[in-house]
Protein backbone atom coordinates (compact mmCIF):
# COMPACT_ATOMS: atom_id res chain seq x y z
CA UNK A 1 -27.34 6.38 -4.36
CA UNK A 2 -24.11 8.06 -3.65
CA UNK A 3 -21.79 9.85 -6.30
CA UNK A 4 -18.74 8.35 -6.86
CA UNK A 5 -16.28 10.35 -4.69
CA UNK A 6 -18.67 10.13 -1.84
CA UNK A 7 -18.59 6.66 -2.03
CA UNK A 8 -15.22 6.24 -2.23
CA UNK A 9 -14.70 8.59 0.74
CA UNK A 10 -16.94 6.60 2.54
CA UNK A 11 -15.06 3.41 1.45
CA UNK A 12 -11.94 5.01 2.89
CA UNK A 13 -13.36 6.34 5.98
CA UNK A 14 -15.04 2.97 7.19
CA UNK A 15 -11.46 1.30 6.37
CA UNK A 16 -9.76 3.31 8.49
CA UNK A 17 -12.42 2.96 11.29
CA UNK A 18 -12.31 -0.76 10.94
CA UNK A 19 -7.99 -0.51 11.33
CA UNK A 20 -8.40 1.31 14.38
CA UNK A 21 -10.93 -0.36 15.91
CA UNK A 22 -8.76 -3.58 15.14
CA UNK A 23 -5.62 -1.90 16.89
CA UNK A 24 -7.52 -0.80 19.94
CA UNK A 25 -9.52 -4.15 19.91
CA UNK A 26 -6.05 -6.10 19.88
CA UNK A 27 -4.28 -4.25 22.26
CA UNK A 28 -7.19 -4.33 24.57
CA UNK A 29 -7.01 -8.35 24.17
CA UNK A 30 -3.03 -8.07 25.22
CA UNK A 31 -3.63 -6.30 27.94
CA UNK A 32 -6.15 -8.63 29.00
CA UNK A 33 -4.01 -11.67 28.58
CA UNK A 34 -0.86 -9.92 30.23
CA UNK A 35 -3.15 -9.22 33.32
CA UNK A 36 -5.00 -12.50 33.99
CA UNK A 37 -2.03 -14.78 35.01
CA UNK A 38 -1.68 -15.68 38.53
CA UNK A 39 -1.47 -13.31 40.79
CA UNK A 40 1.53 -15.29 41.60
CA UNK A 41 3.49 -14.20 38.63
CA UNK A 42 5.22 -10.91 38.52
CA UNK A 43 4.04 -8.25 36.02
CA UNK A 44 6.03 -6.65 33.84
């Protein structure tokens, strides 16, 4: 289907897609968390 470099440029370029999807998906989740307490609670 692919030749072999291809592939494993594609291989590489999906992996570091998936990292930094990861990273922006995690630090969306923090920010998430650190902004639904109470309104009570002071933010940092």
């Amino acid at each position: 289907m692919f030749e072999q470099n291809v592939g494993d440029g594609a291989n590489l370029f999906v992996t570091i897609v998936a990292v930094i999807i990861g990273f922006v998906a995690a630090i969306g989740y923090l920010d998430f968390t650190k902004n639904s307490k109470k309104p009570g609670e002071d933010k940092h």
